[in-house]
Protein backbone atom coordinates (compact mmCIF):
# COMPACT_ATOMS: atom_id res chain seq x y z
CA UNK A 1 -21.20 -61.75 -39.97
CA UNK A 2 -21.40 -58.62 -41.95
CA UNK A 3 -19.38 -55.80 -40.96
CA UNK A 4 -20.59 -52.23 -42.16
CA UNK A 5 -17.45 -50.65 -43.18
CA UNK A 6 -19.65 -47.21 -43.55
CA UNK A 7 -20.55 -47.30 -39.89
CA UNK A 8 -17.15 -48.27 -38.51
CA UNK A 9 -16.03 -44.88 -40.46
CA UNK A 10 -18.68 -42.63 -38.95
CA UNK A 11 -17.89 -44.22 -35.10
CA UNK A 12 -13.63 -43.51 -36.14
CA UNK A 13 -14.61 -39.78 -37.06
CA UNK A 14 -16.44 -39.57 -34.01
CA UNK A 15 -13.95 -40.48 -32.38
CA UNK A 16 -11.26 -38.50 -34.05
CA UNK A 17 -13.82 -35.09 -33.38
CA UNK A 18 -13.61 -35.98 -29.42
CA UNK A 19 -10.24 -36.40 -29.48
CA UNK A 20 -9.94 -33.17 -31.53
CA UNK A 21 -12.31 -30.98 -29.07
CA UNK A 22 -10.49 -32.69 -25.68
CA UNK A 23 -7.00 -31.30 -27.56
CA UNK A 24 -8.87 -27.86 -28.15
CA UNK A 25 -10.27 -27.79 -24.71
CA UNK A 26 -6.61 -28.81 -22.96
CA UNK A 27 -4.73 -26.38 -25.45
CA UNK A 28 -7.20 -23.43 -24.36
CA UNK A 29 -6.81 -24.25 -20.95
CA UNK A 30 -3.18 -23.63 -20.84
CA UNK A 31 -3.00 -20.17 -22.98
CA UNK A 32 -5.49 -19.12 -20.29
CA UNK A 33 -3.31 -19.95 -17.42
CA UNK A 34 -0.57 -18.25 -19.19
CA UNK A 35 -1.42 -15.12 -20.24
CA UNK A 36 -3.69 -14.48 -16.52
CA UNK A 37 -2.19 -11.79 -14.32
CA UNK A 38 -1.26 -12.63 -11.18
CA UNK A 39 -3.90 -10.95 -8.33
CA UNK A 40 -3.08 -10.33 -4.90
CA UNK A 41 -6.01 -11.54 -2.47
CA UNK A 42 -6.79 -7.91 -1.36
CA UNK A 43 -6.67 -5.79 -4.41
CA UNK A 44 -9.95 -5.50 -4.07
CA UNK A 45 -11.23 -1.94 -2.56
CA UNK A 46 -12.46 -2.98 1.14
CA UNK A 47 -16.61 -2.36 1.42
CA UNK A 48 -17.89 0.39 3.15
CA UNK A 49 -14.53 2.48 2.87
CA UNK A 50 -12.71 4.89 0.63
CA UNK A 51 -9.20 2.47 -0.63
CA UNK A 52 -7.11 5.71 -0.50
CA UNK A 53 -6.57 6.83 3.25
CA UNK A 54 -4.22 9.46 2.59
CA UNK A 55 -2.23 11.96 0.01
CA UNK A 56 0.22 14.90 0.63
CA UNK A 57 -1.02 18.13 -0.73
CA UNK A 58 1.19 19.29 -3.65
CA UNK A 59 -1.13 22.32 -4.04
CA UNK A 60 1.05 24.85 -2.26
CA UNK A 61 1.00 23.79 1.54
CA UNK A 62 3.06 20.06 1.42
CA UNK A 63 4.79 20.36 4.40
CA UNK A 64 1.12 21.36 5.85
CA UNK A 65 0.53 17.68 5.03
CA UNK A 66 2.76 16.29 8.07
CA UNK A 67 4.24 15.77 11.59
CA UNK A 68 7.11 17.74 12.35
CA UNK A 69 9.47 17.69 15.18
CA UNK A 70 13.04 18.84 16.17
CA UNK A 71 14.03 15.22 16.46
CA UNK A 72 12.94 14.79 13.02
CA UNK A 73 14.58 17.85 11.51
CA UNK A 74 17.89 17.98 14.04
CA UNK A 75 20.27 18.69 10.80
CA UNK A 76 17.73 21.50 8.66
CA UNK A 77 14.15 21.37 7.46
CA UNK A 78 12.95 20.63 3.97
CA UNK A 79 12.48 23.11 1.54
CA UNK A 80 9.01 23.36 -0.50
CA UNK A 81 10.29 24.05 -4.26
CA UNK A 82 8.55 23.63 -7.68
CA UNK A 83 7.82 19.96 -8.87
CA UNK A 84 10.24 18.23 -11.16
CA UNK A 85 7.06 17.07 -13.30
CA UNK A 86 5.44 20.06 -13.23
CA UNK A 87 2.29 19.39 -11.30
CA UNK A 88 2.58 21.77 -8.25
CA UNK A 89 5.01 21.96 -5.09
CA UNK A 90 7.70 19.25 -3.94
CA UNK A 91 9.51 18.77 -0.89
CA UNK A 92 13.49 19.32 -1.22
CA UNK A 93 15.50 17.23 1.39
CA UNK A 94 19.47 17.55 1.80
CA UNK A 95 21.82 16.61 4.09
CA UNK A 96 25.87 17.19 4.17
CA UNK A 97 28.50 15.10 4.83
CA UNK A 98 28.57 14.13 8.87
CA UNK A 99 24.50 15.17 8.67
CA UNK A 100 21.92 12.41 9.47
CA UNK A 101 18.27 13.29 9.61
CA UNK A 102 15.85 15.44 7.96
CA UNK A 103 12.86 13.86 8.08
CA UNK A 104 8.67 14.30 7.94
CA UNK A 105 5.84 11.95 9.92
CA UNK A 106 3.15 11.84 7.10
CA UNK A 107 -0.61 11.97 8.86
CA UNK A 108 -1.40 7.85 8.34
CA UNK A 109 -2.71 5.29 10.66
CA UNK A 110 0.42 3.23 12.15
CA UNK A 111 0.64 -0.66 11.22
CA UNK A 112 -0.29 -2.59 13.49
CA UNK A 113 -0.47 -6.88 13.59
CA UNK A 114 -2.22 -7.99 10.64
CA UNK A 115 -2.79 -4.99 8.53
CA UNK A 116 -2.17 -4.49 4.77
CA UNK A 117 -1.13 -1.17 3.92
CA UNK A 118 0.07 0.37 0.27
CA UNK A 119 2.67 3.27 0.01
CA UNK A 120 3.49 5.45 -2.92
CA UNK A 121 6.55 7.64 -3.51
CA UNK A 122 7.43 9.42 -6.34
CA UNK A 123 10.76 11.47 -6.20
CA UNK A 124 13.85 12.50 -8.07
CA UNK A 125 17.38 12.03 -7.06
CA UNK A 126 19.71 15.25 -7.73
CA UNK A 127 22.30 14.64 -10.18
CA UNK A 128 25.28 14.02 -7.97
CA UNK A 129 23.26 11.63 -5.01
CA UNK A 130 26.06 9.52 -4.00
CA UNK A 131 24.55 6.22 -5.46
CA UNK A 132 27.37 4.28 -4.57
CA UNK A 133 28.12 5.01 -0.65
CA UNK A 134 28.30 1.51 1.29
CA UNK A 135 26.38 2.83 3.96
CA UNK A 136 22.42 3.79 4.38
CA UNK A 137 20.55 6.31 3.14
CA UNK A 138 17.16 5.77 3.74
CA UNK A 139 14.18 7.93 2.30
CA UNK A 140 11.07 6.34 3.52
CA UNK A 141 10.95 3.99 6.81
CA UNK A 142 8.66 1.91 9.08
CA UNK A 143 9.95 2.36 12.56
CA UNK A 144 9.23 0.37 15.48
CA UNK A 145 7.79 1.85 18.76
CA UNK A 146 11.02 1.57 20.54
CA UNK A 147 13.51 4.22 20.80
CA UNK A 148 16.63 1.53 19.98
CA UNK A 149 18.05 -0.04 17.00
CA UNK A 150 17.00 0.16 12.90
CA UNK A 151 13.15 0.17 11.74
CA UNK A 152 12.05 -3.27 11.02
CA UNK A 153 11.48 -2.61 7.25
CA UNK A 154 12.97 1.06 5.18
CA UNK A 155 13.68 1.81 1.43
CA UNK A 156 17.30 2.71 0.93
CA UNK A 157 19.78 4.24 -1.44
CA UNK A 158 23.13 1.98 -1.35
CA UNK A 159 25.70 0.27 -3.39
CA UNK A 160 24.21 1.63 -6.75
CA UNK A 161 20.72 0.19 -5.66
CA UNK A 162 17.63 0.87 -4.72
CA UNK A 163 16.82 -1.75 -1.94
CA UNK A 164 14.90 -2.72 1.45
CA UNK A 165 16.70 -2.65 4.14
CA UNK A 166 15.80 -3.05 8.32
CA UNK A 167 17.79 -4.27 11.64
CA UNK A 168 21.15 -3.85 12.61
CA UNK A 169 22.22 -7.33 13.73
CA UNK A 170 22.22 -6.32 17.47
CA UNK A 171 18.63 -6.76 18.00
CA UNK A 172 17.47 -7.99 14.90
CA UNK A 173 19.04 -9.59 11.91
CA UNK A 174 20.20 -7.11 9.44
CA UNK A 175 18.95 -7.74 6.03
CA UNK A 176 19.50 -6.06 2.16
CA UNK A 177 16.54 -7.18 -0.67
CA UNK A 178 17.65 -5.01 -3.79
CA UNK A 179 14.67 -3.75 -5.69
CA UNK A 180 16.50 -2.07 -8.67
CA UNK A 181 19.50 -0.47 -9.99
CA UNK A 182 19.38 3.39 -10.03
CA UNK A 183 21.72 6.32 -10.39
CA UNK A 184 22.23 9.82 -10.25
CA UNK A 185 19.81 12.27 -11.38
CA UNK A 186 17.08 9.01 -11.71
CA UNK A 187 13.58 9.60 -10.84
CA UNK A 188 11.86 7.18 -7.83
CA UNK A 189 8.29 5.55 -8.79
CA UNK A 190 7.74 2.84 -6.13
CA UNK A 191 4.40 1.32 -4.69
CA UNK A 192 5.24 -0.44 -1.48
CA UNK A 193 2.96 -3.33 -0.22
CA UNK A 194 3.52 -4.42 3.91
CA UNK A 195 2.24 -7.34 5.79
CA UNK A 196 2.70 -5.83 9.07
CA UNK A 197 3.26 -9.08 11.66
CA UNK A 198 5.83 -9.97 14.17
CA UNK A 199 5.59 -13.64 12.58
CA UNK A 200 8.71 -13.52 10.01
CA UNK A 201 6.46 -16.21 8.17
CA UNK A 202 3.49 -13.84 7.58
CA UNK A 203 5.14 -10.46 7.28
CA UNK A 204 5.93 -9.65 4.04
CA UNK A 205 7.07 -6.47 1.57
CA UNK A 206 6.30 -6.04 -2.39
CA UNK A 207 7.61 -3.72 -4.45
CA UNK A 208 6.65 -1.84 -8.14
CA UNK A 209 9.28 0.12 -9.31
CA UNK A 210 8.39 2.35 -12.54
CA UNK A 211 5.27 0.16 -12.56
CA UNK A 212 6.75 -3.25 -12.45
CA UNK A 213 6.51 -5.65 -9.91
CA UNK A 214 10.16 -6.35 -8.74
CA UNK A 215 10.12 -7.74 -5.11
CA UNK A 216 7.13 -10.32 -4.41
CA UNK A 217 6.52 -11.50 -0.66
CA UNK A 218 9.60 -10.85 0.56
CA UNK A 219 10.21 -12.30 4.10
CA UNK A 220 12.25 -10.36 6.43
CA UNK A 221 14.10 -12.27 8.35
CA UNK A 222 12.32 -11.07 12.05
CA UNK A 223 9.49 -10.14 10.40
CA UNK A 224 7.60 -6.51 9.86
CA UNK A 225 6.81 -5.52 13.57
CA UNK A 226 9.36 -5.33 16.44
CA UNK A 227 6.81 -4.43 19.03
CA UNK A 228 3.09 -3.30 18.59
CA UNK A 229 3.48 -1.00 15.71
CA UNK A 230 5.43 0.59 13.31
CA UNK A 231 5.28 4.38 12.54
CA UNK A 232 6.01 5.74 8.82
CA UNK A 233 8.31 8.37 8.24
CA UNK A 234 10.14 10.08 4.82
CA UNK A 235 12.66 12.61 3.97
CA UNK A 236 16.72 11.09 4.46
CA UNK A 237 18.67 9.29 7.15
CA UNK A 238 21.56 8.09 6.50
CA UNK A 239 25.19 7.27 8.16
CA UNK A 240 27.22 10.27 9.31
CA UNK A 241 30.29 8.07 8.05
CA UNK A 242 29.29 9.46 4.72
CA UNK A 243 31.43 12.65 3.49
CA UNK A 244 29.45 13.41 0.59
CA UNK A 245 26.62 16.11 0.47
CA UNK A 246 23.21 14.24 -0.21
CA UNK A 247 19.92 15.64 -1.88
CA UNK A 248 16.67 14.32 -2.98
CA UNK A 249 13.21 15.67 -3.87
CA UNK A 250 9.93 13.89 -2.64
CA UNK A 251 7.23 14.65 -5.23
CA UNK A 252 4.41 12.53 -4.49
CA UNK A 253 3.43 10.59 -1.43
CA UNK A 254 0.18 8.52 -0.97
CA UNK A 255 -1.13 5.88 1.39
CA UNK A 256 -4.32 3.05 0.71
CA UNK A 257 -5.32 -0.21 1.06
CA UNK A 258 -5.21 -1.05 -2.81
CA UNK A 259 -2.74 -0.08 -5.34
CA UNK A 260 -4.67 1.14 -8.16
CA UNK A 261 -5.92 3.73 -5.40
CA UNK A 262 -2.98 4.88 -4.77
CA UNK A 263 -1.50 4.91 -8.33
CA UNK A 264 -4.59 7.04 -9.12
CA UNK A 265 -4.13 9.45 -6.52
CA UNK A 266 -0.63 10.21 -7.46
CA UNK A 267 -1.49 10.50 -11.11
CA UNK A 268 -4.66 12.37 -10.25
CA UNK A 269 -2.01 14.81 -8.66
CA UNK A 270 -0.59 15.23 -12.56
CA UNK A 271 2.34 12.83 -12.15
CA UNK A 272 2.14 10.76 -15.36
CA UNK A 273 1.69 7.05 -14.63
CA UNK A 274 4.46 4.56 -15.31
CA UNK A 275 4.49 1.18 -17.42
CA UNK A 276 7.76 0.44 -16.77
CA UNK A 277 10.61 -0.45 -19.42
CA UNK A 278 9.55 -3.78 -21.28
CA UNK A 279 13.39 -4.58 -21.73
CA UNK A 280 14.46 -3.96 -18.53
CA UNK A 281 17.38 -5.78 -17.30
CA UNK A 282 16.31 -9.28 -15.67
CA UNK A 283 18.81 -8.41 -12.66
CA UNK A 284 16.35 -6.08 -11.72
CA UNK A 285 13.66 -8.17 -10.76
CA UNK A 286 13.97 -10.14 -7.84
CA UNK A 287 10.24 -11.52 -7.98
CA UNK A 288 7.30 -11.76 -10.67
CA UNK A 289 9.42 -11.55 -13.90
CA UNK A 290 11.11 -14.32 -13.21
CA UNK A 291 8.19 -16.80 -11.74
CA UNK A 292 6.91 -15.57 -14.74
CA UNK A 293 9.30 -16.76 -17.33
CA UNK A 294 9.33 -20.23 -15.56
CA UNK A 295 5.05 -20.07 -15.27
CA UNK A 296 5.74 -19.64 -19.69
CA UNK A 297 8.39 -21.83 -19.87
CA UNK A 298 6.18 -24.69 -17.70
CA UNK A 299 3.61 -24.12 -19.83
CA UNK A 300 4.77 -24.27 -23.48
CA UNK A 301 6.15 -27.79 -22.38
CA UNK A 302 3.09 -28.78 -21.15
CA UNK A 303 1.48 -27.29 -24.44
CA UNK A 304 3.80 -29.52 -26.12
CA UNK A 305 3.13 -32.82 -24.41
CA UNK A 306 -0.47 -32.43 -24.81
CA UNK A 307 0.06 -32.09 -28.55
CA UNK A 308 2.22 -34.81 -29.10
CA UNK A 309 0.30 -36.97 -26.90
CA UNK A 310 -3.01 -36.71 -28.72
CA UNK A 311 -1.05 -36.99 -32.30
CA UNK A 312 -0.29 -40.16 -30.71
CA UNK A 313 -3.42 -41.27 -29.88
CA UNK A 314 -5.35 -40.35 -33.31
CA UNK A 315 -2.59 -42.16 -34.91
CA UNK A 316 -3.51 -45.31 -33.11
CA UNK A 317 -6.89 -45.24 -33.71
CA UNK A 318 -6.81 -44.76 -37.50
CA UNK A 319 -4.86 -48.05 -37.40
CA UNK A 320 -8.10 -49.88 -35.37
């Protein structure tokens, strides 16, 4: 039998192209999986309704903007002053040693079981906040219905960190989730995302900080509801076991149902929008970043084993 060595070469440099064009195929698949942002399921703007549902007015009426009671305001009243970034009026809030509430009720629908609400803050620390006090100072907080015990989820200034914080172990467990570290005189950017359920299993908080996602699906540990709702509120609260005097000032507050809506309101309001610090610490990223290095670090061995394992294979078929 005659064997037609010129036809066994074109069927081996078929075969060597397919091989080639799987590896190409396999190789693009993983740089795609790679370098593809993570999306949340409901980023995108709901139909039939406006994604931002509410902004305070930093045009010259803030306060005008919320709620106010005595309760809320039992040790002084904030003080509208000039906005650290320039872009119109800020809120002022201060508190002295022994003090423990001067707070606002922004005008924004309550979360209730089920819903998926974004909040914005923008702020600025004055340049002797007592970063390091080992008891709360909350600035913005979900509270239950009930008159008794800690909100179920708050942002908090404690221990040199910016953090979550809710419950009071009487109740409900007590539970810290640092976000990042911060210190005096630092500015507040901070995007917060709530699951609002009773079901510790589907309530969850994220967190951007300076435009970087540092706390993803955090679980607290009795969930984000104690009852039927929780009710928003800003300003400070804090322990009157703490001596020092305490000040902050709220620049920017903004409510949605998707991020970039309320990114762009608070930018829209002149604030400049943050990309966050490309070598920041990894301590201060509790979430994303770090899935993220393992997602690259998964996939450049996978990269790797592909390669190696079609090398292998075109080798064995040049020796057919």
């Amino acid at each position: 039998m005659t064997v037609n060595s010129h036809g066994g070469r074109t069927r081996a440099q078929t075969r060597k192209r397919r091989v080639v064009a799987a590896l190409t195929t396999a190789i693009v698949a993983v740089l795609v999986a790679l370098v593809a942002p993570p999306a949340l399921a409901d980023e995108q703007s709901p139909p039939g309704g406006n994604p931002l549902i509410w902004r305070a007015d930093t045009g010259g009426d803030m306060l005008g903007s919320f709620n106010r009671n005595d309760y809320n305001e039992q040790d002084g009243a904030p003080r509208e002053v000039s906005s650290p970034t320039g872009h119109g009026s800020a809120l002022r809030f201060s508190l002295d040693g022994g003090e423990q509430r001067s707070e606002l009720l922004p005008r924004v629908p309550d979360g209730r079981e089920g819903d998926v609400y974004y909040y914005g803050y923008r702020g600025q620390l004055a340049d002797d906040f007592p970063v390091d006090a080992d008891r709360f100072q909350i600035f913005m907080q979900w509270h239950h219905y009930g008159d008794e015990g800690s909100p179920p989820v708050a942002i908090a200034i404690q221990s040199g960190q910016l953090m979550i914080t809710g419950g009071d172990d009487n109740r409900n467990e007590r539970y810290e989730q640092p976000i990042a570290r911060i210190r005096p005189g630092d500015p507040i950017d901070i995007i917060v995302r709530i699951v609002f359920s009773r079901n510790p299993d589907t309530g969850t908080v994220d967190v951007w900080s300076q435009g970087r996602r540092t706390v993803t699906a955090f679980h607290p540990p009795d969930g984000t509801l104690y009852d039927d709702g929780d009710y928003m509120k800003v300003g400070l609260y804090r322990s009157t076991d703490l001596t020092d005097r305490a000040e902050l000032t709220m620049d920017d507050v903004a409510v949605g149902r998707t991020r970039a809506a309320v990114d762009s309101a608070m930018v829209d309001q002149g604030a400049a929008s943050s990309e966050g610090s490309p070598d920041a610490s990894p301590d201060e990223s509790t979430g994303s970043d770090s899935g993220l290095r393992t997602g690259l670090a998964a996939g450049t061995l996978a990269l790797i084993a592909i390669v190696v394992a079609a090398v292998v294979v075109v080798r064995r078929r040049q020796k057919v």
